[in-house]
C-alpha atoms as a PDB file:
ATOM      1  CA  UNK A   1       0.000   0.000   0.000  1.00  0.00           C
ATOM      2  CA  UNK A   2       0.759   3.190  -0.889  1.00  0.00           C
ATOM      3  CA  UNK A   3       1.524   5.666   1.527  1.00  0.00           C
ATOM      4  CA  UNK A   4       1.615   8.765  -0.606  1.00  0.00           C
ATOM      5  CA  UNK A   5       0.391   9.016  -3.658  1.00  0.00           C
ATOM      6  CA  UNK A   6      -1.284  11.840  -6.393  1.00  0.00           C
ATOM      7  CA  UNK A   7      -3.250  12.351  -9.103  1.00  0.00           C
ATOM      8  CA  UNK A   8      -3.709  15.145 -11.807  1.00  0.00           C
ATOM      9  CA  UNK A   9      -6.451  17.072 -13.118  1.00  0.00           C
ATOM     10  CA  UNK A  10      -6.203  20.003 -15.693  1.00  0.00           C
ATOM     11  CA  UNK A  11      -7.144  23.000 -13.931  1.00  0.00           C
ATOM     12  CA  UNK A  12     -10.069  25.821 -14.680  1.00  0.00           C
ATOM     13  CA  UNK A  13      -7.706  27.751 -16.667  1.00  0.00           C
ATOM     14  CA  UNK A  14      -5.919  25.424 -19.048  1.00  0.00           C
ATOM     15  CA  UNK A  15      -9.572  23.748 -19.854  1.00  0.00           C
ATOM     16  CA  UNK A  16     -10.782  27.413 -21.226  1.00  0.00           C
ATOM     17  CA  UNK A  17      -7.985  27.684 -23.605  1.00  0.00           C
ATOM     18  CA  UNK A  18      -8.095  24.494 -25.220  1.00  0.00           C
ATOM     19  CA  UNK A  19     -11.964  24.723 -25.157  1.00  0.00           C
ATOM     20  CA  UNK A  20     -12.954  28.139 -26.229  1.00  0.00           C
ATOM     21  CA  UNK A  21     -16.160  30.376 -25.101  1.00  0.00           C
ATOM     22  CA  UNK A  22     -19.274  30.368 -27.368  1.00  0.00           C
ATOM     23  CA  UNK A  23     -22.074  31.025 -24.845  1.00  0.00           C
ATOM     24  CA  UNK A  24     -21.077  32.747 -21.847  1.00  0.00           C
ATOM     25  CA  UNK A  25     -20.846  36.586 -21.834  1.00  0.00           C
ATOM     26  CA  UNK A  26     -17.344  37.360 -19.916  1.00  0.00           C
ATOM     27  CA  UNK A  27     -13.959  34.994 -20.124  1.00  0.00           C
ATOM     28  CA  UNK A  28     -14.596  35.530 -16.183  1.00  0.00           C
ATOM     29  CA  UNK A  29     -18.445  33.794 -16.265  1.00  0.00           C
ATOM     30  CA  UNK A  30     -17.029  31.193 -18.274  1.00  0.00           C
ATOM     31  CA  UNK A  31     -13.917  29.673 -16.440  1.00  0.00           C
ATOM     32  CA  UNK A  32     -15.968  29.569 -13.067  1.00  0.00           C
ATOM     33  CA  UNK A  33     -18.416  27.746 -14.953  1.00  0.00           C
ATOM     34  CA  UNK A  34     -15.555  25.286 -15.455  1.00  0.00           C
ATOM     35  CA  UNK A  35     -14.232  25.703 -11.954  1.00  0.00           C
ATOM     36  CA  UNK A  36     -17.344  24.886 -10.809  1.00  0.00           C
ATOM     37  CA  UNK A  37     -17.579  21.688 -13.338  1.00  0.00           C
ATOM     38  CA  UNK A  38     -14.097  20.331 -12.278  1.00  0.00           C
ATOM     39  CA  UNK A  39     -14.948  20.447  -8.605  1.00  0.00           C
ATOM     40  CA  UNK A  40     -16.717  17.169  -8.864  1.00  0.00           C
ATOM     41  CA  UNK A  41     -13.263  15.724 -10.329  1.00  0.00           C
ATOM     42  CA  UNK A  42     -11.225  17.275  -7.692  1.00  0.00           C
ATOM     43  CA  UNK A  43     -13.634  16.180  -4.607  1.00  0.00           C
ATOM     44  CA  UNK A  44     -13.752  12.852  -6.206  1.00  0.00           C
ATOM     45  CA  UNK A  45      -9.972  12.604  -6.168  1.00  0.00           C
ATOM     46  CA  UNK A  46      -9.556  13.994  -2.681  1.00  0.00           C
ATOM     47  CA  UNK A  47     -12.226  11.488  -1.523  1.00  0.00           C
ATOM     48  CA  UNK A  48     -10.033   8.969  -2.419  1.00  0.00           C
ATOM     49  CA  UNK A  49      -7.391   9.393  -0.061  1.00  0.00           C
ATOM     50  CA  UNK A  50      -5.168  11.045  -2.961  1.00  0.00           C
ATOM     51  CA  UNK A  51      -3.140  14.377  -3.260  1.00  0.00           C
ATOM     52  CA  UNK A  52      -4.907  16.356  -6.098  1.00  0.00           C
ATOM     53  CA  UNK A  53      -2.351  17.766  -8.642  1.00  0.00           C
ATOM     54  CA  UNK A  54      -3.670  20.385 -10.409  1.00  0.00           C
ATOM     55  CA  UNK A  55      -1.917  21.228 -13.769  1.00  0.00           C
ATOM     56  CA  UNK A  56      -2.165  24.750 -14.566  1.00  0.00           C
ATOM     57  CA  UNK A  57      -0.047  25.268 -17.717  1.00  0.00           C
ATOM     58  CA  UNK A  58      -2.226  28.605 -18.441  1.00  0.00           C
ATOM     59  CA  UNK A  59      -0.359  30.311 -15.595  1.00  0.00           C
ATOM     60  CA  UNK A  60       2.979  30.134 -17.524  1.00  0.00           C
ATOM     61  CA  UNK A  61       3.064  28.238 -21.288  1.00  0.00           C
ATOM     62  CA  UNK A  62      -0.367  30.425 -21.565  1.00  0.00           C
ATOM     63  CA  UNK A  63       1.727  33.847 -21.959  1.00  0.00           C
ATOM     64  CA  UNK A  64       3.650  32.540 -24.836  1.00  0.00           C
ATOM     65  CA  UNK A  65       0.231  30.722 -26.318  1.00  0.00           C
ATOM     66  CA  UNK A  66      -3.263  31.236 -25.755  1.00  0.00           C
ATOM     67  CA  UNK A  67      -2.362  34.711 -24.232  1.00  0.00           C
ATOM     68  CA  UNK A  68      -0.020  35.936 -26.684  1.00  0.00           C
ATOM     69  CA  UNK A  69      -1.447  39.081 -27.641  1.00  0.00           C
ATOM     70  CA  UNK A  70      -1.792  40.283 -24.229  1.00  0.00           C
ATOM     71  CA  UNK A  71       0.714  42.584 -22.674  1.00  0.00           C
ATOM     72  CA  UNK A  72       2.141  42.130 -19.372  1.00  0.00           C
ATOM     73  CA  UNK A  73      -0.506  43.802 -17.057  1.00  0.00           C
ATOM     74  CA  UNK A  74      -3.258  41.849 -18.761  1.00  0.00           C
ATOM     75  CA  UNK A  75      -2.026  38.359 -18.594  1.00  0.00           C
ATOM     76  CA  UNK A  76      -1.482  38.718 -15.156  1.00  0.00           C
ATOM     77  CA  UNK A  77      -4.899  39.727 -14.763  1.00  0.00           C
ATOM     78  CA  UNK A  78      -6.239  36.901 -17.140  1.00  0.00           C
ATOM     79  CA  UNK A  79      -4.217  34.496 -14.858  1.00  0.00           C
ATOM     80  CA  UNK A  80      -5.305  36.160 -11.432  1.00  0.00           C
ATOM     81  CA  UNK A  81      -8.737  35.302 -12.238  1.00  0.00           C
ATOM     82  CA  UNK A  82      -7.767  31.988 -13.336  1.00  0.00           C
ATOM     83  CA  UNK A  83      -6.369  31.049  -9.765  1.00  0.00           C
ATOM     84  CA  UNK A  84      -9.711  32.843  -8.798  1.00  0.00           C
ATOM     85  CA  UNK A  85     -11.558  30.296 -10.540  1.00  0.00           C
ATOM     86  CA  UNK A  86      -9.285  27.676  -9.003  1.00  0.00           C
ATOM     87  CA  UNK A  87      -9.254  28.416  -5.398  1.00  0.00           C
ATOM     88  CA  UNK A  88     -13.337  28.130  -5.838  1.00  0.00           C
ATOM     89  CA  UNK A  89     -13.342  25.182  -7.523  1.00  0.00           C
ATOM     90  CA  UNK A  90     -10.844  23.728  -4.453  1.00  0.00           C
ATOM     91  CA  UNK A  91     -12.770  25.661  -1.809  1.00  0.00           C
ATOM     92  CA  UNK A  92     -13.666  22.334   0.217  1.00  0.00           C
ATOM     93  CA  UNK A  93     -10.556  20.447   0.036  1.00  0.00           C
ATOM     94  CA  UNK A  94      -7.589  20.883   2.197  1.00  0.00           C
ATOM     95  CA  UNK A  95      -4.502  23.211   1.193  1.00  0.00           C
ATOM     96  CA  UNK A  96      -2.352  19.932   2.404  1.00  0.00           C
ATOM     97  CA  UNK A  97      -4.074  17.418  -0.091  1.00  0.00           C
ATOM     98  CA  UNK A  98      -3.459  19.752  -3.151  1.00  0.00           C
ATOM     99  CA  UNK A  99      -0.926  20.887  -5.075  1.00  0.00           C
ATOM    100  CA  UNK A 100      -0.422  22.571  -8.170  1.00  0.00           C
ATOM    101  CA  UNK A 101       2.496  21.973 -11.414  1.00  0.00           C
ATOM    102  CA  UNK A 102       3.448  25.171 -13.017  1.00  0.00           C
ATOM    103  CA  UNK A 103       4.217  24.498 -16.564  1.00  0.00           C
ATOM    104  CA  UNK A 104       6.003  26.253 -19.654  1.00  0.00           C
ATOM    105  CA  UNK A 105       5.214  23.737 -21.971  1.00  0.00           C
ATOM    106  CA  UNK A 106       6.425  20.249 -22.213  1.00  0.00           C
ATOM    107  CA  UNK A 107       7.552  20.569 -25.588  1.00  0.00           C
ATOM    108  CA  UNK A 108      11.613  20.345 -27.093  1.00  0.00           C
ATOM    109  CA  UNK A 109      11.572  23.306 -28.274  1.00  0.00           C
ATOM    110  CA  UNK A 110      14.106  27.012 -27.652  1.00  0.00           C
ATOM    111  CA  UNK A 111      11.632  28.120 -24.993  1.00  0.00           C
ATOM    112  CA  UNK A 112      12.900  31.919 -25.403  1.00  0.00           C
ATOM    113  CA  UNK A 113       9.397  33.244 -25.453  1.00  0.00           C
ATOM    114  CA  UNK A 114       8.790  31.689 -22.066  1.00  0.00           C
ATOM    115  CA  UNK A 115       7.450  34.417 -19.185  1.00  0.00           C
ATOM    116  CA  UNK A 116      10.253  34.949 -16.180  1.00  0.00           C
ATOM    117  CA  UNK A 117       8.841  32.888 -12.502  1.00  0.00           C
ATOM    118  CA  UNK A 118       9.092  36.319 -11.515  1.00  0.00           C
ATOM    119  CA  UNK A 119       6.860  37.916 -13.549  1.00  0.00           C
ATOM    120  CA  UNK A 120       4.218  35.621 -11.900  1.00  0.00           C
ATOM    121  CA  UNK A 121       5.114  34.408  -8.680  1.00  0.00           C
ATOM    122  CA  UNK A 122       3.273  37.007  -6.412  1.00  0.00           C
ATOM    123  CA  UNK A 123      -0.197  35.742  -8.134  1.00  0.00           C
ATOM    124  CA  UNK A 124       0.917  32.226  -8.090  1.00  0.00           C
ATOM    125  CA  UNK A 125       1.529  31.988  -3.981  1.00  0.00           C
ATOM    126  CA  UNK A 126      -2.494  33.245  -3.832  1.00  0.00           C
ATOM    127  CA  UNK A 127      -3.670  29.698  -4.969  1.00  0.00           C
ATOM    128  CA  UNK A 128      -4.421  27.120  -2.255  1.00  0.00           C
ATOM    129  CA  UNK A 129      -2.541  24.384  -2.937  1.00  0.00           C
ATOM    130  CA  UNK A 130      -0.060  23.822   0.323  1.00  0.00           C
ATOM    131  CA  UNK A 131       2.934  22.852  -2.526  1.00  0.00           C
ATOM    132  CA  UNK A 132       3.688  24.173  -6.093  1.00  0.00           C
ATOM    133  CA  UNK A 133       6.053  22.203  -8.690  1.00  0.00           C
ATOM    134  CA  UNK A 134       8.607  24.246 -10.646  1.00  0.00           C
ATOM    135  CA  UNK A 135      10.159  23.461 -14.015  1.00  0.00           C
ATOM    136  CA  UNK A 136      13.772  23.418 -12.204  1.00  0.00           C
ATOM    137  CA  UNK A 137      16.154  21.151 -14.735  1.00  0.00           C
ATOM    138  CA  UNK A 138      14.484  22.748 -18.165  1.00  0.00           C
ATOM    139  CA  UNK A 139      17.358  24.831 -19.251  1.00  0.00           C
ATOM    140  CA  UNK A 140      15.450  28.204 -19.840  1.00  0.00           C
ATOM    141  CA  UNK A 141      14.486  27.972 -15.815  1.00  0.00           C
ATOM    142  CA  UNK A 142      17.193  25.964 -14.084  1.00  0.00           C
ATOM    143  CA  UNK A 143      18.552  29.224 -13.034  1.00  0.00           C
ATOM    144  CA  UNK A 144      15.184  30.547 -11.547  1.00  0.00           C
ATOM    145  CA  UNK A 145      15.875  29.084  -8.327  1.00  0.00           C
ATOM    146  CA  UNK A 146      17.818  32.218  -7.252  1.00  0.00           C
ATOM    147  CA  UNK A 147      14.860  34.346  -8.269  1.00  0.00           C
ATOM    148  CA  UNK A 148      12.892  32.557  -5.161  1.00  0.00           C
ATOM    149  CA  UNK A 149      15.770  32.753  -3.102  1.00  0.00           C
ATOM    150  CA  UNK A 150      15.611  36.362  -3.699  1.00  0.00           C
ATOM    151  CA  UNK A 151      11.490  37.262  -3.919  1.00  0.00           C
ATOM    152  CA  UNK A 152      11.275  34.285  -1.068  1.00  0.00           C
ATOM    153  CA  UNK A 153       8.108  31.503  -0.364  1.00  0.00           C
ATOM    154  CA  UNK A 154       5.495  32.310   1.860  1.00  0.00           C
ATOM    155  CA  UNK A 155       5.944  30.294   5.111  1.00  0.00           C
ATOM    156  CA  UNK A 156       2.884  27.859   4.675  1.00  0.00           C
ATOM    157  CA  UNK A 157       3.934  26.709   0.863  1.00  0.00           C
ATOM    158  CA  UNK A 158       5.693  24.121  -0.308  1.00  0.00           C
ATOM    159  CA  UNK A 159       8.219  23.464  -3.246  1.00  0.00           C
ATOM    160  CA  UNK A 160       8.633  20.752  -5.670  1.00  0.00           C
ATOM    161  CA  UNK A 161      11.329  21.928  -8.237  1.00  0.00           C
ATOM    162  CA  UNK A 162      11.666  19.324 -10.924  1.00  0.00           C
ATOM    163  CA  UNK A 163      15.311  17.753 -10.982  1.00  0.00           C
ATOM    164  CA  UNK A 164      14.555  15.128 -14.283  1.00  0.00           C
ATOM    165  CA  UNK A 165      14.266  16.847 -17.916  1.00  0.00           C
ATOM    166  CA  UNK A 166      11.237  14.779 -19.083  1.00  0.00           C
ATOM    167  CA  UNK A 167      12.345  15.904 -23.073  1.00  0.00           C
ATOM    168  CA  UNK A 168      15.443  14.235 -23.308  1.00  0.00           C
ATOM    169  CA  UNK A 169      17.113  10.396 -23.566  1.00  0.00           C
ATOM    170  CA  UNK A 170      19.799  11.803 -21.144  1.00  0.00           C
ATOM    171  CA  UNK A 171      19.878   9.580 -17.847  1.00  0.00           C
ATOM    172  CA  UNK A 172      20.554  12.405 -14.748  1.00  0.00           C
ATOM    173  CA  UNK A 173      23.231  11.165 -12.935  1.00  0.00           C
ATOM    174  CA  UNK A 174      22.429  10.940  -9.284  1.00  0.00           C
ATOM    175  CA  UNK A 175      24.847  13.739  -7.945  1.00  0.00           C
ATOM    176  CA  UNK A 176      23.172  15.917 -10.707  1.00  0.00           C
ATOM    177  CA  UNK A 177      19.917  15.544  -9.170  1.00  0.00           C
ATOM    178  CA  UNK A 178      21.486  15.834  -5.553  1.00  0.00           C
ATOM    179  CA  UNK A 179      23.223  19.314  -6.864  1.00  0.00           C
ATOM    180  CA  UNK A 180      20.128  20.618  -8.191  1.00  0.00           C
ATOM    181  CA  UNK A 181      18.415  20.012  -4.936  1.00  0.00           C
ATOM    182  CA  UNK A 182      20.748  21.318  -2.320  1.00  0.00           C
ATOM    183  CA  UNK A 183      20.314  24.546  -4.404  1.00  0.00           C
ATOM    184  CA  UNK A 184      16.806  24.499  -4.029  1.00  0.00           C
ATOM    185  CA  UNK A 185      17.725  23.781  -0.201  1.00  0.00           C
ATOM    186  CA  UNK A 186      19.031  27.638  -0.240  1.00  0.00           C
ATOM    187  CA  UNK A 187      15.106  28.400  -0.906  1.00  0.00           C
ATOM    188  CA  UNK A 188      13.292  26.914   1.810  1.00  0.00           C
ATOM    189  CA  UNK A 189      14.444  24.637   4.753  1.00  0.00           C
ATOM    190  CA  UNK A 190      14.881  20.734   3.626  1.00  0.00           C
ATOM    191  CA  UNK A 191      11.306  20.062   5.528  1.00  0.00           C
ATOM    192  CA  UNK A 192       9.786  22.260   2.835  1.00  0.00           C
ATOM    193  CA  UNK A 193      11.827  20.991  -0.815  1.00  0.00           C
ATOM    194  CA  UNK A 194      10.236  17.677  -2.337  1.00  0.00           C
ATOM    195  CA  UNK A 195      12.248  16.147  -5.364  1.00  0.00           C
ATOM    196  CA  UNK A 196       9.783  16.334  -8.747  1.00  0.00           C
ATOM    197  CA  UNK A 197      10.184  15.730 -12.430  1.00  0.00           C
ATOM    198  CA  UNK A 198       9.689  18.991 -14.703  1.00  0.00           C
ATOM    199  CA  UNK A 199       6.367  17.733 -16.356  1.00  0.00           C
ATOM    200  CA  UNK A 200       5.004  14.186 -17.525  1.00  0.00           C
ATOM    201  CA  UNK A 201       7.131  11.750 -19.694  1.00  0.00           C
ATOM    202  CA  UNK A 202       4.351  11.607 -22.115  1.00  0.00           C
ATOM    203  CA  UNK A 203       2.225  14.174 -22.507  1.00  0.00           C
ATOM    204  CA  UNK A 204      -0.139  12.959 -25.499  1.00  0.00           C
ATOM    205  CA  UNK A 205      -1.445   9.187 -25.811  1.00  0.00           C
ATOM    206  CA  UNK A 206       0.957   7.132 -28.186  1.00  0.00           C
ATOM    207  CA  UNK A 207       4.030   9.834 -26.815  1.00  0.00           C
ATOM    208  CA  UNK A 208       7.537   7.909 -27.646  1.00  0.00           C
ATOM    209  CA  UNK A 209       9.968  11.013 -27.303  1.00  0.00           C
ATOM    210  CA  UNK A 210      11.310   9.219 -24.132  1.00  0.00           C
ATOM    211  CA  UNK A 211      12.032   5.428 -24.524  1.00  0.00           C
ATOM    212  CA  UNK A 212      10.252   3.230 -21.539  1.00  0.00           C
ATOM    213  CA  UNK A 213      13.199   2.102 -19.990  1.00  0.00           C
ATOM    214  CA  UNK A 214      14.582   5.250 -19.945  1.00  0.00           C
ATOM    215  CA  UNK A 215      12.232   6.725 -17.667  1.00  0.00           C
ATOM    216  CA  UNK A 216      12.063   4.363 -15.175  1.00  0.00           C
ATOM    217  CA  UNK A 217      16.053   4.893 -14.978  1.00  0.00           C
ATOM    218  CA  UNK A 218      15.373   8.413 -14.413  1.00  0.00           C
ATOM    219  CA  UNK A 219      12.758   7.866 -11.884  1.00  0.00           C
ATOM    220  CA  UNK A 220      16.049   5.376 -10.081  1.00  0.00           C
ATOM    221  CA  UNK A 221      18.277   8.647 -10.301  1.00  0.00           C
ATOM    222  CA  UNK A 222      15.495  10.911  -9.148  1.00  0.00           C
ATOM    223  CA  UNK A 223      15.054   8.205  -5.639  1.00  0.00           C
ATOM    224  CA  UNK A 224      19.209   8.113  -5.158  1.00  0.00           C
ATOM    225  CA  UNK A 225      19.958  11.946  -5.651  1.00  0.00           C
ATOM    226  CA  UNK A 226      16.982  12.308  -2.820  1.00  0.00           C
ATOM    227  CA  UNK A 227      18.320   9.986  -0.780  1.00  0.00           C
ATOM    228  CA  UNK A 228      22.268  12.029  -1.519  1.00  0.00           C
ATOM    229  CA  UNK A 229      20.481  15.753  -0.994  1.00  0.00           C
ATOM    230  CA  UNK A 230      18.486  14.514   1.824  1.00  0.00           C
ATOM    231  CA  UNK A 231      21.783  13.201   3.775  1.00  0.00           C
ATOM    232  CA  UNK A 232      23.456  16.398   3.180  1.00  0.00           C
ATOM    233  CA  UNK A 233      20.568  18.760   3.540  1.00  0.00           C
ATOM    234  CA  UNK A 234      19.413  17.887   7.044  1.00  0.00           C
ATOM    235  CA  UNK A 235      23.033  16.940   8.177  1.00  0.00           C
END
């Protein structure tokens, strides 16, 4: 038996871009609509005895996609009521059972249109979820871990930085991961840092960018550079 274990659910936000508005009168009526739709899904996972993940790609790939033609101030607006939308749809599960994955896009490509973490961050730390997942080992954000360091995490959240590229064949050695975390551990204390993978391995049905055996070794290097980080973290 499990002792720990999640499951995702696209959130309010990343549902109203892929699915666009024909009936309701505001962008705002319409993703509470869905908030209030994908409540059932979230309750239902919750009831289970599971961590909800919610995936809320809107909050970053969305600048460089379906929010592209907004500037700055109104994206941030657009994604403000998007966590809006969220934190209702979450409103009777505890902040400890969810958390939410930040996402730039789980795509190989040059990512150089991708918003700066701290262009968002302050709107990000409103949601509810107790612990929020980072894109830590893509190489357009493996840097951004000083940016938190800097701006600082709000006492009750949590971080998951991912430590495993989930675009490439490349096996992480297990002092990579272990390196990657202990800077993370200049963040928040060692109680607060979980070890994650950027985004999924295979994002669309039928996905073979990363060969099966390959991720599993991954997932081997992701367990041993915990077990290094945590040794030298909490020393």
């Amino acid at each position: 038996k499990h002792k720990d274990i999640f499951t995702s659910a696209a959130s309010p936000g990343v549902v109203s871009f892929f699915f666009g508005n024909n009936f309701y009168p505001t962008r705002e009526e319409y993703v509470f609509a869905i908030a209030e739709a994908m409540r059932f899904e979230y309750e239902t996972i919750a009831a289970a005895g599971a961590t909800v993940q919610i995936d809320c790609p809107d909050l970053a790939m969305g600048r460089h996609s379906a929010y592209a033609k907004l500037d700055r101030d109104e994206f941030r607006a657009a994604i403000r009521t998007n966590i809006e939308a969220l934190n209702h749809a979450v409103r009777n599960i505890p902040a400890e059972q969810l958390r939410m994955h930040l996402c730039w896009g789980n795509y190989p490509g040059p990512h150089h249109h991708d918003i700066s973490i701290a262009d968002i961050i302050d709107i990000v730390w409103t949601a509810k979820p107790q612990t929020v997942l980072f894109e830590g080992a893509n190489p357009r954000h493996t840097h951004e871990w000083r940016v938190l360091k800097e701006l600082g995490v709000p006492k009750d959240k949590f971080i998951c930085p991912g430590v495993i590229e989930p675009q490439s064949n490349y096996i992480e050695h297990p002092e990579v991961v272990a390196d990657r975390l202990e800077r993370w551990g200049e963040v928040v204390e060692p109680d607060r840092l979980l070890a994650g993978v950027d985004c999924g391995f295979s994002i669309h049905v039928g996905s073979t960018t990363i060969d099966p055996d390959v991720v599993f070794a991954k997932l081997k290097s992701l367990a041993q550079g915990s077990e290094l980080a945590a040794k030298r973290l909490f020393k």
